[in-house]
N, C-alpha and C. Protein backbone atom coordinates (compact mmCIF):
# COMPACT_ATOMS: atom_id res chain seq x y z
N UNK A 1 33.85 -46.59 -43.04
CA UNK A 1 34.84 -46.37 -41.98
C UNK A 1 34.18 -45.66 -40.81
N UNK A 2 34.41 -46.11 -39.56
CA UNK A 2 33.88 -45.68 -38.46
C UNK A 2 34.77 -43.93 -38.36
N UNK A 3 33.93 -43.27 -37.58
CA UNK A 3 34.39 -42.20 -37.26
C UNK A 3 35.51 -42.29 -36.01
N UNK A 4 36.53 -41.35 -36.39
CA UNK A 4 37.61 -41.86 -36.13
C UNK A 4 37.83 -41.37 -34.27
N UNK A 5 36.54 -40.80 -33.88
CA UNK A 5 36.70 -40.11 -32.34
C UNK A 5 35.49 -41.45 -31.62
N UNK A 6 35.43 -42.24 -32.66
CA UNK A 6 34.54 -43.25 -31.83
C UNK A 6 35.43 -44.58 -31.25
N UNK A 7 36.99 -44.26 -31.55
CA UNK A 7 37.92 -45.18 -31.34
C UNK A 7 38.63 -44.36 -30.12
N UNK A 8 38.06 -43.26 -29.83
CA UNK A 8 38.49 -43.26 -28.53
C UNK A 8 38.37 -44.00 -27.34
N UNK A 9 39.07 -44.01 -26.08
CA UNK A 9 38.42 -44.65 -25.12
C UNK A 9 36.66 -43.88 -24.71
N UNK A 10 35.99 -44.55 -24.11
CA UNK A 10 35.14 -44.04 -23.42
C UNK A 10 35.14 -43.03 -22.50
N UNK A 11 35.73 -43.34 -21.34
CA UNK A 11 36.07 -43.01 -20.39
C UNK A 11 36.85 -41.60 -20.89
N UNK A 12 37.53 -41.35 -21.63
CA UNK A 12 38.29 -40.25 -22.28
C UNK A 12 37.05 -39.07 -22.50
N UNK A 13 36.33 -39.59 -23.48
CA UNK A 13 35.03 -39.30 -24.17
C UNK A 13 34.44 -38.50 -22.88
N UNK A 14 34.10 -38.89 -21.99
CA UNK A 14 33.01 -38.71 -21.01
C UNK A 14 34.69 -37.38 -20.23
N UNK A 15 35.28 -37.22 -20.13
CA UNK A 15 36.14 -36.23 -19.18
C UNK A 15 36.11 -35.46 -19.78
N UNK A 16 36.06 -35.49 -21.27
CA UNK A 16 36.24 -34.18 -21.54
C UNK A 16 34.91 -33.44 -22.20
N UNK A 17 33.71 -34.48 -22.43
CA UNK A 17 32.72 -33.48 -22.76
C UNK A 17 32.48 -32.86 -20.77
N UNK A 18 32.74 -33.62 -20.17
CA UNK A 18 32.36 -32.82 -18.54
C UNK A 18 33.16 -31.80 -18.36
N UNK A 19 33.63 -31.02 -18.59
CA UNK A 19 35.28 -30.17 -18.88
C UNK A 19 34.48 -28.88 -18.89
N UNK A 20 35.02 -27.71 -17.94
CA UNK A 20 34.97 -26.69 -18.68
C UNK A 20 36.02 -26.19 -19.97
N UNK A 21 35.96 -25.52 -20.91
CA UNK A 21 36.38 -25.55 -21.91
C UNK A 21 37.76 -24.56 -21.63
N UNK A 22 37.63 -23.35 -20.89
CA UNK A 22 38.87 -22.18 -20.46
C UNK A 22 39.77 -22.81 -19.95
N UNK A 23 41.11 -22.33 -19.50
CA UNK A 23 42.53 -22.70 -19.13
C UNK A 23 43.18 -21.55 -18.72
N UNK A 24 43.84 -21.76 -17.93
CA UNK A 24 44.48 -21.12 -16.75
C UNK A 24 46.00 -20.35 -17.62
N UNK A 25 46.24 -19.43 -17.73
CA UNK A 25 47.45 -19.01 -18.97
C UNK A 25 48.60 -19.22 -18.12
N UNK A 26 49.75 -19.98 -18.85
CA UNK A 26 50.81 -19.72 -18.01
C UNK A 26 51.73 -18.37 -18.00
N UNK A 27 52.29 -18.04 -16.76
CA UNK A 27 52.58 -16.77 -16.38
C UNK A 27 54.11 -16.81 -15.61
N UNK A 28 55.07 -15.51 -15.83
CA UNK A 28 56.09 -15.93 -15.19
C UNK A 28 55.63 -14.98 -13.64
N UNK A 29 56.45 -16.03 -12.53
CA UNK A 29 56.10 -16.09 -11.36
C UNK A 29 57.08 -15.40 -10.89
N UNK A 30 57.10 -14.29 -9.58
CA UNK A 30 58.27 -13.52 -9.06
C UNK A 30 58.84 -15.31 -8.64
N UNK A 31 59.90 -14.91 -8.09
CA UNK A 31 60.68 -16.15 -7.15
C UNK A 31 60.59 -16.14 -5.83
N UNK A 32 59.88 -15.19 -4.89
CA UNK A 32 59.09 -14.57 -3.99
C UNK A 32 57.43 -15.78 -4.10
N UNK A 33 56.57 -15.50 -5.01
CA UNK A 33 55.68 -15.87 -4.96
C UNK A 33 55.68 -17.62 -5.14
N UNK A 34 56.49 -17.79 -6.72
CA UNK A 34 57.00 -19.39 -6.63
C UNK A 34 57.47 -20.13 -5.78
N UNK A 35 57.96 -19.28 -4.65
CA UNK A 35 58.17 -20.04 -3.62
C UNK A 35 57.08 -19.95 -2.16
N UNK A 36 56.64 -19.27 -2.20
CA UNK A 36 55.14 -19.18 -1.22
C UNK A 36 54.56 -20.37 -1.84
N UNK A 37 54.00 -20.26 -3.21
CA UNK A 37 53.10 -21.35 -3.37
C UNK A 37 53.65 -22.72 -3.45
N UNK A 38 54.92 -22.80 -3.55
CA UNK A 38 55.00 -23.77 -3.74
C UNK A 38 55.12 -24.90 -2.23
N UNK A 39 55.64 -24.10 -1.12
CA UNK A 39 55.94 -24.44 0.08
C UNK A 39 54.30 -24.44 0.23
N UNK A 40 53.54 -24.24 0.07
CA UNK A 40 52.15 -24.56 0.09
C UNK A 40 51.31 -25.79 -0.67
N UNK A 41 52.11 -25.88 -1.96
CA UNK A 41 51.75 -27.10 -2.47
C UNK A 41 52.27 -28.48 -1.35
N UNK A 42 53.61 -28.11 -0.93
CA UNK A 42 54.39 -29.36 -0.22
C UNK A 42 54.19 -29.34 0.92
N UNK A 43 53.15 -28.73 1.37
CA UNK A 43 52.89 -29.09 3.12
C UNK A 43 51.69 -29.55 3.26
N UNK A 44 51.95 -31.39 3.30
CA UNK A 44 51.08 -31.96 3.29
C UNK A 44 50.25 -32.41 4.39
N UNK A 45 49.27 -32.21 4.58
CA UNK A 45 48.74 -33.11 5.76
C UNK A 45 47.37 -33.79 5.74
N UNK A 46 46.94 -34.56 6.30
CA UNK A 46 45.36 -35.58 5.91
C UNK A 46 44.56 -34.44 6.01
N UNK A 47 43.56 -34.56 4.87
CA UNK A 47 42.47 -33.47 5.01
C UNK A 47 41.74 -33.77 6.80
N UNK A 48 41.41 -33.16 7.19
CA UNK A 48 39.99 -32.85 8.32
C UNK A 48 39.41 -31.88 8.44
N UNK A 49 38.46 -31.71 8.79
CA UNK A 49 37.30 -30.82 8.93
C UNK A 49 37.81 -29.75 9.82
N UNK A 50 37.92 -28.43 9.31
CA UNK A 50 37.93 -27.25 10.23
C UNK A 50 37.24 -26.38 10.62
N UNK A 51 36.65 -26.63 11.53
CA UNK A 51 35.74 -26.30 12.56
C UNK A 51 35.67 -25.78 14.22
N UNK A 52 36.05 -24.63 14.35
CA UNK A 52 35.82 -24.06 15.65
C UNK A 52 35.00 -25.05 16.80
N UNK A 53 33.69 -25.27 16.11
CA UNK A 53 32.77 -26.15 16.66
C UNK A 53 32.66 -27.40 16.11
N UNK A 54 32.71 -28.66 16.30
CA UNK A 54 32.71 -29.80 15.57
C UNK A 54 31.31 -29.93 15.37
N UNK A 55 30.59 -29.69 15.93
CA UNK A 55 29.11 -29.90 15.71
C UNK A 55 28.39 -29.18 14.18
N UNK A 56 29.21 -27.90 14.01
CA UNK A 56 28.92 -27.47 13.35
C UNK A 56 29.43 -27.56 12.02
N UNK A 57 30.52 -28.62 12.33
CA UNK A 57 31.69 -29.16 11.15
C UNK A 57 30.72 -30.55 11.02
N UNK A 58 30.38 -31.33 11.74
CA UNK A 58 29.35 -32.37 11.33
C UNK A 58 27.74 -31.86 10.55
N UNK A 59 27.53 -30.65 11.20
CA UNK A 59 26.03 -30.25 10.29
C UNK A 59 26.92 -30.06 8.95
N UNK A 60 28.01 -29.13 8.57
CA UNK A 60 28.13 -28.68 7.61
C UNK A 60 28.36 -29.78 6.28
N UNK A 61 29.05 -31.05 7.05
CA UNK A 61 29.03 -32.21 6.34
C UNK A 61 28.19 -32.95 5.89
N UNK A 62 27.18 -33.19 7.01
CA UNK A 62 25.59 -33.68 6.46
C UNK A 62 24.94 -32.91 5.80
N UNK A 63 24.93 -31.71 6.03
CA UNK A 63 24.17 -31.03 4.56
C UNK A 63 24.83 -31.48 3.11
N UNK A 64 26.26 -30.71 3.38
CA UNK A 64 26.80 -30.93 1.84
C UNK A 64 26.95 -31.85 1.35
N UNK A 65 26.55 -33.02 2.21
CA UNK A 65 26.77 -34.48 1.08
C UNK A 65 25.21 -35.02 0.81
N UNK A 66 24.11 -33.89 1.53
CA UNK A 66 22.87 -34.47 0.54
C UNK A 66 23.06 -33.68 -0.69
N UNK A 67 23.19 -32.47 -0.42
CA UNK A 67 23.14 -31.76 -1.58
C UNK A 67 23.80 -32.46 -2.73
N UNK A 68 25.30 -33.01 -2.23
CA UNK A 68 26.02 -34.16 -3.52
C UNK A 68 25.46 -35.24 -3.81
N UNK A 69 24.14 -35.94 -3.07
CA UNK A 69 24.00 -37.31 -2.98
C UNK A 69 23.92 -37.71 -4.73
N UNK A 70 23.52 -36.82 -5.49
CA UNK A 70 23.00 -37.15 -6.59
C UNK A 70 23.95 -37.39 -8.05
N UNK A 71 25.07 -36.21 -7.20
CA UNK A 71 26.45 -36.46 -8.43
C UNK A 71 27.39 -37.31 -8.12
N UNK A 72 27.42 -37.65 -6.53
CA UNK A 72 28.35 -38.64 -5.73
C UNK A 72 27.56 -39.87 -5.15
N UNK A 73 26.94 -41.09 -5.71
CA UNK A 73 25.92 -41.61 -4.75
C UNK A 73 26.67 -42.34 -3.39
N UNK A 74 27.77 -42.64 -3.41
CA UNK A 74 28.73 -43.50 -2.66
C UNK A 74 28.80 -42.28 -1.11
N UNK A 75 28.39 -42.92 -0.05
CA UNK A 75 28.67 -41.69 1.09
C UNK A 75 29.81 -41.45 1.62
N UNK A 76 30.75 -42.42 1.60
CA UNK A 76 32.44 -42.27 1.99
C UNK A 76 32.98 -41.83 0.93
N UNK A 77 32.79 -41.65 -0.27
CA UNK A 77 33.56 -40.85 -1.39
C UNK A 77 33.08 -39.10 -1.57
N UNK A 78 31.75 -39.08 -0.92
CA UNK A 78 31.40 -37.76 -0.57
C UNK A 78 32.07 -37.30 0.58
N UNK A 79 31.99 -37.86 1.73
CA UNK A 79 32.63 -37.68 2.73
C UNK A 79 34.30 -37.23 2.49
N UNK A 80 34.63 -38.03 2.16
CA UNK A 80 36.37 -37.98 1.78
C UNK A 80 36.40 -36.59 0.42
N UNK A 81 35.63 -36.41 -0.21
CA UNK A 81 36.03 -35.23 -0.83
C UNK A 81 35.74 -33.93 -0.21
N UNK A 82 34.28 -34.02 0.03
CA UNK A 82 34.23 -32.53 1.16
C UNK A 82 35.14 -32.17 2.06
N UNK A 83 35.75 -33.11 2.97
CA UNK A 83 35.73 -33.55 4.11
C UNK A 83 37.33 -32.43 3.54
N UNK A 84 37.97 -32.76 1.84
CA UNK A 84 39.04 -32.29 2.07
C UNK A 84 39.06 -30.99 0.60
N UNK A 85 37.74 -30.92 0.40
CA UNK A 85 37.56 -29.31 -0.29
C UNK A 85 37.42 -28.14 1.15
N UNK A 86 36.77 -28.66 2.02
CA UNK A 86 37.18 -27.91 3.29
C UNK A 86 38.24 -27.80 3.43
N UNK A 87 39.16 -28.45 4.07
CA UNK A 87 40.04 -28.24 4.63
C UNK A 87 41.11 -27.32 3.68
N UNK A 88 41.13 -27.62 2.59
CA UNK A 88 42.12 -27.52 1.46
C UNK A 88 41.94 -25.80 1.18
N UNK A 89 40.55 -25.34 1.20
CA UNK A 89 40.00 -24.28 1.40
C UNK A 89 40.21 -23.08 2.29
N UNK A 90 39.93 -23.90 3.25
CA UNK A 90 40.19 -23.68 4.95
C UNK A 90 41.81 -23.18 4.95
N UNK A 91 42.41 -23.68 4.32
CA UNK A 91 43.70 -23.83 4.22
C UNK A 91 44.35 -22.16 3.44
N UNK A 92 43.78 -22.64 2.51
CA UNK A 92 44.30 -21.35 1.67
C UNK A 92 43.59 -20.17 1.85
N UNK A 93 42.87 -20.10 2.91
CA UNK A 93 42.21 -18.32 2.93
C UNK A 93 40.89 -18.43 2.05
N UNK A 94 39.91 -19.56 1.74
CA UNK A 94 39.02 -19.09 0.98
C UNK A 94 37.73 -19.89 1.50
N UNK A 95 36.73 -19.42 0.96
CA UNK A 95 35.39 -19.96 1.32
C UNK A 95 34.49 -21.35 0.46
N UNK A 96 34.84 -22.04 1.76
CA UNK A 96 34.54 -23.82 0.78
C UNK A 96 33.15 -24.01 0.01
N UNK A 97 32.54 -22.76 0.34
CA UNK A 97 31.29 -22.95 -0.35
C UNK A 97 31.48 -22.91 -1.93
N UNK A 98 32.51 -21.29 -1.97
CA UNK A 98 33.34 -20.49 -3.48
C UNK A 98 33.60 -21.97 -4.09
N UNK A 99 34.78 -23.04 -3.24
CA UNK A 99 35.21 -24.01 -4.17
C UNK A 99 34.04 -24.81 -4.48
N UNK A 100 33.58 -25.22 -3.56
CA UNK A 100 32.31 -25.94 -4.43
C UNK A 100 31.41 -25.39 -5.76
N UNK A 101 31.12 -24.26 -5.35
CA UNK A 101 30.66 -23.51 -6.72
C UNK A 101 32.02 -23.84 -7.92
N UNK A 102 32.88 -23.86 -7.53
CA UNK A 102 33.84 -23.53 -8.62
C UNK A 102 34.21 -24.88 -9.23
N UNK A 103 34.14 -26.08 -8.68
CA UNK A 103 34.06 -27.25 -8.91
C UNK A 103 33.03 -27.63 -9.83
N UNK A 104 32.14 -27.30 -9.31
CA UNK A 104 30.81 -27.52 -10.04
C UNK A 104 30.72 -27.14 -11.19
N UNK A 105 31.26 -25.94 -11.65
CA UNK A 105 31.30 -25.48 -13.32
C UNK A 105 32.36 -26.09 -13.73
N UNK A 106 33.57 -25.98 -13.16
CA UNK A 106 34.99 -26.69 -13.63
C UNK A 106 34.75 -27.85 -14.33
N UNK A 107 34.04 -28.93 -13.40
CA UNK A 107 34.41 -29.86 -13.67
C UNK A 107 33.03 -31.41 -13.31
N UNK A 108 32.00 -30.45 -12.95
CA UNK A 108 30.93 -31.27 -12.42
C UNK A 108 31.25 -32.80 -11.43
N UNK A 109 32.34 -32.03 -10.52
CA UNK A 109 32.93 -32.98 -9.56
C UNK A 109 33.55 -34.29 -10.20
N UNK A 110 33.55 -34.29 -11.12
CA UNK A 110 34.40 -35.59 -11.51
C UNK A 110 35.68 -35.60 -11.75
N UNK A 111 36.70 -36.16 -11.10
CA UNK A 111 37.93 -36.36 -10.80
C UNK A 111 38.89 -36.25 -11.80
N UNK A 112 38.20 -37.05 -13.03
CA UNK A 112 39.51 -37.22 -14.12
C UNK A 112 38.84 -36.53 -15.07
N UNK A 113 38.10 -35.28 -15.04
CA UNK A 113 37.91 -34.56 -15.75
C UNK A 113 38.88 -33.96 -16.82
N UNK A 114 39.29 -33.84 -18.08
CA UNK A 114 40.14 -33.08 -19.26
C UNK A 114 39.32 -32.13 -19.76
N UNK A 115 39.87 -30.63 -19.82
CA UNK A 115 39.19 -29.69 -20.72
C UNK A 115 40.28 -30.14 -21.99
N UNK A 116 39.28 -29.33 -23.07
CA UNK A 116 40.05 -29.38 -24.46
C UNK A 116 41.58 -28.42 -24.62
N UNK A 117 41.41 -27.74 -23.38
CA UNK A 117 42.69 -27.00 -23.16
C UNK A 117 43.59 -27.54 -22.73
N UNK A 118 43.61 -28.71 -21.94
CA UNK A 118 44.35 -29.73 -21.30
C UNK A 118 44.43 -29.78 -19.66
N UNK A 119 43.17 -28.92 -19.25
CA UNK A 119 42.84 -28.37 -17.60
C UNK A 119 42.25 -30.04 -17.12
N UNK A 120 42.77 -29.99 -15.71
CA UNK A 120 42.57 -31.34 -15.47
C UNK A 120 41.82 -31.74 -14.37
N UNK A 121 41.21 -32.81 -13.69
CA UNK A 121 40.71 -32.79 -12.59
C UNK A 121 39.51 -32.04 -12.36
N UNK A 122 39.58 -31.97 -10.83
CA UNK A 122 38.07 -31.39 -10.22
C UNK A 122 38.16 -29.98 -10.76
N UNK A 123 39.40 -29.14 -9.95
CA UNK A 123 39.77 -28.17 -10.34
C UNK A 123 40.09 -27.41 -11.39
N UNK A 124 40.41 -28.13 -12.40
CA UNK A 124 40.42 -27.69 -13.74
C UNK A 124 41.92 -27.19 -14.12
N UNK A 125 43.50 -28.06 -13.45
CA UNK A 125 44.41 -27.42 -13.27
C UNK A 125 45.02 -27.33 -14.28
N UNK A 126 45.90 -26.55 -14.87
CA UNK A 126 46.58 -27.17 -16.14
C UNK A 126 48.16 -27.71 -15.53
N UNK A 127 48.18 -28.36 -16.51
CA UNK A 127 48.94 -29.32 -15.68
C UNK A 127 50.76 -28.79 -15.90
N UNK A 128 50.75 -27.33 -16.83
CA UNK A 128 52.14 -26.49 -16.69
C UNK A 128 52.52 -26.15 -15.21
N UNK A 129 51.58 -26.06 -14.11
CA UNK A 129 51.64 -25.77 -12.36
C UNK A 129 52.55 -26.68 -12.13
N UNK A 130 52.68 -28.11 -12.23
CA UNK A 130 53.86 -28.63 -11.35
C UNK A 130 55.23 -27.91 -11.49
N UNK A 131 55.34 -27.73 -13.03
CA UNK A 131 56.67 -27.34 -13.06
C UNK A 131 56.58 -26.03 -12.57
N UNK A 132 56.43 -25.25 -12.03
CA UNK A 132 56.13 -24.00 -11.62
C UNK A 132 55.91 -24.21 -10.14
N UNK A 133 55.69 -25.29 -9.33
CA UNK A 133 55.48 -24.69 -7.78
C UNK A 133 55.39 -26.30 -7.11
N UNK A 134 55.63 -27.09 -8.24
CA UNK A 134 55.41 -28.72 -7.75
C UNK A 134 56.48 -29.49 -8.22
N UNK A 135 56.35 -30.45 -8.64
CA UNK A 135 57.43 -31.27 -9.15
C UNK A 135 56.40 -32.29 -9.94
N UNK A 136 57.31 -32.82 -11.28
CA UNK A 136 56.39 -33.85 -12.25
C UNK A 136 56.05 -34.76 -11.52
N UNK A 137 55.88 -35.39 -10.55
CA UNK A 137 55.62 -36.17 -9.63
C UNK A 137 54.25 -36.24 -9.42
N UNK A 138 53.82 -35.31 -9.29
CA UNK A 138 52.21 -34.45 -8.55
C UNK A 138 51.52 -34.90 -9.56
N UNK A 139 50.38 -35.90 -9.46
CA UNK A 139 49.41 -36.04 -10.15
C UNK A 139 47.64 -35.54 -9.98
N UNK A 140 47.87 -34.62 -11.42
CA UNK A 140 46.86 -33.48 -10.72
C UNK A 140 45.34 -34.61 -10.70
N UNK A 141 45.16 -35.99 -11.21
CA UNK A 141 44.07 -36.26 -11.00
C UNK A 141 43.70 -36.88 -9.56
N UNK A 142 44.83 -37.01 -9.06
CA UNK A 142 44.70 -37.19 -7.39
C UNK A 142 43.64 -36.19 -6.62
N UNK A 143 43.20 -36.92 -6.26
CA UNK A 143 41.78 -35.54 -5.05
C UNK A 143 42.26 -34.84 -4.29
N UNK A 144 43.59 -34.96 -3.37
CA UNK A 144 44.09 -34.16 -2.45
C UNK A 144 44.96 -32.80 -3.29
N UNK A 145 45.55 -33.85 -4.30
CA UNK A 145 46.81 -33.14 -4.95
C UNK A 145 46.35 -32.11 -5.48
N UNK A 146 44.96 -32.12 -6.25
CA UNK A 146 44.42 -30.97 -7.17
C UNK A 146 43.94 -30.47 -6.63
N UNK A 147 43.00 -30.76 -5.23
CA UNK A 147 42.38 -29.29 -4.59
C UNK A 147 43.31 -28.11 -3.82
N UNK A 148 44.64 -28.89 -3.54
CA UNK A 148 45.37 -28.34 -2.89
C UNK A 148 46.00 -27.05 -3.92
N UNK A 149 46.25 -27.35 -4.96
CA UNK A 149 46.97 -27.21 -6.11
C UNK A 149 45.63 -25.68 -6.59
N UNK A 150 44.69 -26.22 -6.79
CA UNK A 150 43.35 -25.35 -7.57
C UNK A 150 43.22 -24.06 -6.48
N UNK A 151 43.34 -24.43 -4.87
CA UNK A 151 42.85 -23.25 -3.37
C UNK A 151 44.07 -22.52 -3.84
N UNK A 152 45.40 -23.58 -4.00
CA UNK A 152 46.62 -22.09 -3.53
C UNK A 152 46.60 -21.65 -5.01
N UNK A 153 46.16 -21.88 -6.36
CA UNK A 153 46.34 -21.28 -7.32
C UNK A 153 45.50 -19.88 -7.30
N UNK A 154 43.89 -20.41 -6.85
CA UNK A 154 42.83 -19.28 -6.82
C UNK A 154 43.18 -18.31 -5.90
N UNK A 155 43.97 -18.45 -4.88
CA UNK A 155 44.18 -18.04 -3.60
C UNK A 155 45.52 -16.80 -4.41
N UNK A 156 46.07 -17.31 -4.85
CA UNK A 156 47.21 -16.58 -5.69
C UNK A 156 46.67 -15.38 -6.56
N UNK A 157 45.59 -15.71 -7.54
CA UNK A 157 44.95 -14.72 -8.41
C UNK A 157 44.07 -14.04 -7.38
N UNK A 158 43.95 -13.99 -6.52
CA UNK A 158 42.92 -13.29 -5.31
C UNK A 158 43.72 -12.24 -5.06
N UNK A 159 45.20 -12.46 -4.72
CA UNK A 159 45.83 -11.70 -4.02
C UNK A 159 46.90 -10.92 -5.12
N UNK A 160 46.36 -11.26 -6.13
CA UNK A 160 47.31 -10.37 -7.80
C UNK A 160 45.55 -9.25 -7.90
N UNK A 161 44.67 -9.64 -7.33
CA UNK A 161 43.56 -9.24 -7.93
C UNK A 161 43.14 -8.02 -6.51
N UNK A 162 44.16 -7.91 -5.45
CA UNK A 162 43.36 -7.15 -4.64
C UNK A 162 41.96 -7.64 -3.99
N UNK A 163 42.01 -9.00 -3.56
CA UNK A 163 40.60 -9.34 -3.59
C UNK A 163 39.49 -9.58 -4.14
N UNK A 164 39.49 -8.67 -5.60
CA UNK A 164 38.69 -8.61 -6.64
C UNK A 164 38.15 -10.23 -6.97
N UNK A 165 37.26 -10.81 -6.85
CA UNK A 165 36.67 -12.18 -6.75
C UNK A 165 36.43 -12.54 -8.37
N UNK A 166 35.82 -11.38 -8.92
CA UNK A 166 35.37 -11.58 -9.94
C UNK A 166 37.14 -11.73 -11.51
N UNK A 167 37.53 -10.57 -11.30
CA UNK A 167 38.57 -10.57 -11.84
C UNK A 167 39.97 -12.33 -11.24
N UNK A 168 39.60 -12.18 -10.34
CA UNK A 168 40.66 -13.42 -10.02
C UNK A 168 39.82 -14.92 -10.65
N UNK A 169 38.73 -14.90 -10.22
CA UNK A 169 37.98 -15.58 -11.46
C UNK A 169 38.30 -15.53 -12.67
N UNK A 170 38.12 -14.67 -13.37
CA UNK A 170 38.57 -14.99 -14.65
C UNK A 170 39.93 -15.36 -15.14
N UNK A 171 40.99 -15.07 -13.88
CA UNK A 171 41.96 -15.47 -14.53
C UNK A 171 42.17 -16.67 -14.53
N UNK A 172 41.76 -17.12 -13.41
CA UNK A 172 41.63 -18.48 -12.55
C UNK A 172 40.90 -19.04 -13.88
N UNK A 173 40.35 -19.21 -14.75
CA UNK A 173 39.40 -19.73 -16.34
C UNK A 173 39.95 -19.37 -17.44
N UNK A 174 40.75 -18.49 -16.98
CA UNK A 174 41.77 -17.91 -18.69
C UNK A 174 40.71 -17.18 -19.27
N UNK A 175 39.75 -16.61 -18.56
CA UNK A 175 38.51 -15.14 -19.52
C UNK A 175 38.50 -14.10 -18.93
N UNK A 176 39.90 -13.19 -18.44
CA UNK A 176 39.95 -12.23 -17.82
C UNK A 176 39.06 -11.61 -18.23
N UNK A 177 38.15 -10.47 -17.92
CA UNK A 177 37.87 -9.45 -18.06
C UNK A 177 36.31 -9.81 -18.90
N UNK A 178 35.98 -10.92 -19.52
CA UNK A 178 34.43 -11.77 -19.41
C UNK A 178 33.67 -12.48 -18.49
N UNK A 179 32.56 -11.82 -18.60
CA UNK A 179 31.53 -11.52 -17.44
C UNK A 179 31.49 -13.38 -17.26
N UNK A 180 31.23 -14.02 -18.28
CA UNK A 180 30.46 -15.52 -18.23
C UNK A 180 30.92 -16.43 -16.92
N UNK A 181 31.77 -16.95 -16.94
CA UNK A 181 32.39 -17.41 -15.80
C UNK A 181 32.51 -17.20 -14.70
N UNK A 182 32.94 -15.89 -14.26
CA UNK A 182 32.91 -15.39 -13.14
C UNK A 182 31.19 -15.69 -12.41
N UNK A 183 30.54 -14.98 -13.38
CA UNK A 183 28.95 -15.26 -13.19
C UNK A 183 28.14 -16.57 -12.37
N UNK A 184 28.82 -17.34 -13.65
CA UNK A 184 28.22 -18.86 -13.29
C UNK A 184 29.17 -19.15 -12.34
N UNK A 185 30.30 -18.95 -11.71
CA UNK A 185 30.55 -19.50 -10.66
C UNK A 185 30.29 -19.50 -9.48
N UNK A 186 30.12 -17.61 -9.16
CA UNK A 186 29.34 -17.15 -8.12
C UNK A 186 28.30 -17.64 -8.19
N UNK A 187 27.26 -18.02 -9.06
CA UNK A 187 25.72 -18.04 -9.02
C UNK A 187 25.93 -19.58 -8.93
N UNK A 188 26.38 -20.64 -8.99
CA UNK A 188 26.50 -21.65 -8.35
C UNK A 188 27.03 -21.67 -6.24
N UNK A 189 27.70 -20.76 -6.20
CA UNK A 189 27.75 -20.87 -5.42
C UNK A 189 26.50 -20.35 -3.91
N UNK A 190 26.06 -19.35 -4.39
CA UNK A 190 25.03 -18.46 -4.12
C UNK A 190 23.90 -19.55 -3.65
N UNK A 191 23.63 -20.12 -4.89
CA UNK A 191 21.91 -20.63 -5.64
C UNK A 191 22.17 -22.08 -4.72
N UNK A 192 23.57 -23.48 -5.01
CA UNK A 192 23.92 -24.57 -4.93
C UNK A 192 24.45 -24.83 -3.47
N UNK A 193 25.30 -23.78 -3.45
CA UNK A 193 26.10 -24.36 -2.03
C UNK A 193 26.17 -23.23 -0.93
N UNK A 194 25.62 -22.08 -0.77
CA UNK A 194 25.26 -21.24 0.55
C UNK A 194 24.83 -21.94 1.50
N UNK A 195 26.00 -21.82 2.93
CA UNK A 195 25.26 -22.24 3.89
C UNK A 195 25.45 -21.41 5.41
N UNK A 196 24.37 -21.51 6.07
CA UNK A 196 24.84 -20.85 7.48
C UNK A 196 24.51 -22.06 8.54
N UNK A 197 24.75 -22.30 9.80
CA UNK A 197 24.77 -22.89 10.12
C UNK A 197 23.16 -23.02 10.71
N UNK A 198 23.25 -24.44 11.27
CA UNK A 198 21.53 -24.15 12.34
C UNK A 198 21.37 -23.26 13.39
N UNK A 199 20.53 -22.74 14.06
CA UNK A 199 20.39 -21.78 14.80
C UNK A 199 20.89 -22.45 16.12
N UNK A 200 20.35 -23.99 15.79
CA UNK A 200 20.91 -25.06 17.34
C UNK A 200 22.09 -25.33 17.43
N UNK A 201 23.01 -25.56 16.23
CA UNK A 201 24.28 -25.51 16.08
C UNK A 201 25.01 -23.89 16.89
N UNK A 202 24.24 -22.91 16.05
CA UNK A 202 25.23 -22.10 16.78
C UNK A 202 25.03 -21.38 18.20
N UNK A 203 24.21 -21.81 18.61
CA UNK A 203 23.69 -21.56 19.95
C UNK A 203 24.81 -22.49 20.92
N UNK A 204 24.67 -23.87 20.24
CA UNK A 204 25.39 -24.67 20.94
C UNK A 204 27.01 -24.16 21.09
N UNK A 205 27.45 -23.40 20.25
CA UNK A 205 28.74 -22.84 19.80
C UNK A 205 28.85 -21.51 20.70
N UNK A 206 27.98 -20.99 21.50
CA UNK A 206 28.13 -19.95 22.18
C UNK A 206 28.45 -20.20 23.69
N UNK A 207 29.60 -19.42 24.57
CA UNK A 207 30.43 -19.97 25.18
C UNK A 207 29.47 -19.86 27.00
């Protein structure tokens, strides 16, 4: 008799060994905050690039999609995801470099990623959030839906955390108060995706 996890789909197989393994705990929400985030989940608009300087919103794009060329080979599917981890970022008060780092351990950018916890997507959402600030409707393996969903969640434990990066991290992984995660996320972000702009870029940006 064949082993009985070899009758899985494939495709199944492959999301969830890419998975980080932690999960996000569900928590009861003031009715104050459930409703901040959630009027944040529902204000939708097409990702674009936010950028003071467009020039410097085009360097920031051509860098970050060599750096992806290798996990994303397709250049309009790089394009279209950066294009709206920025913005989505941009959006919620946080630094698109942080989400990229945080992607990167989550979920090694792949879309229909499953942890064994049942965390889903790029972001790693669990999918108890709709009912809490979305509606069953919201499909977290959508690219817009989950980054939007992952910024205002992290964005949420930021601001329960006092800023504290590291601690909102862990909650944001379900390992409060363990070093591991927090670690590797910053140090992806640090090592993988730090960027400043060109010196010609921001010269050009000076008035």
């Amino acid at each position: 008799m064949k082993p009985r996890l070899l009758l899985l789909p494939f495709c199944l197989l492959l999301a969830h060994a890419s998975a980080w393994a932690g999960a996000q705990k569900e928590e009861a929400l003031s009715a104050n905050v459930a409703s901040a985030m959630s009027r944040s989940i529902s204000d939708v608009n097409a990702p674009r690039l936010v950028f003071d300087n467009p020039r410097e919103g085009q360097a920031w794009l051509a860098e970050m999609s060599a750096r992806l060329q290798k996990k994303i080979p397709d250049p309009w599917v790089r394009e279209r995801l950066l294009t709206a981890i920025q913005y989505e970022a941009t959006r919620a008060g946080l630094d698109p470099q942080l989400v990229l780092g945080l992607i990167q351990v989550e979920s090694g950018f792949n879309k229909y990623a499953i942890s064994g916890a049942g965390a889903r997507g790029l972001m790693q959402v669990m999918p108890f959030w709709p009912r809490h600030i979305g509606t069953p409707q919201h499909n977290l393996f959508d690219l817009s839906t989950n980054l939007r969903y992952g910024c205002t969640i992290l964005r949420h434990y930021l601001d329960i955390e006092r800023g504290n990066l590291y601690r909102a991290l862990g909650r944001y992984n379900g390992s409060l108060g363990q070093p591991e995660y927090p670690n590797m996320v910053i140090a992806a972000w640090k090592k993988k995706w730090a960027w400043n702009p060109p010196p010609a870029v921001r010269t050009a940006a000076l008035p």
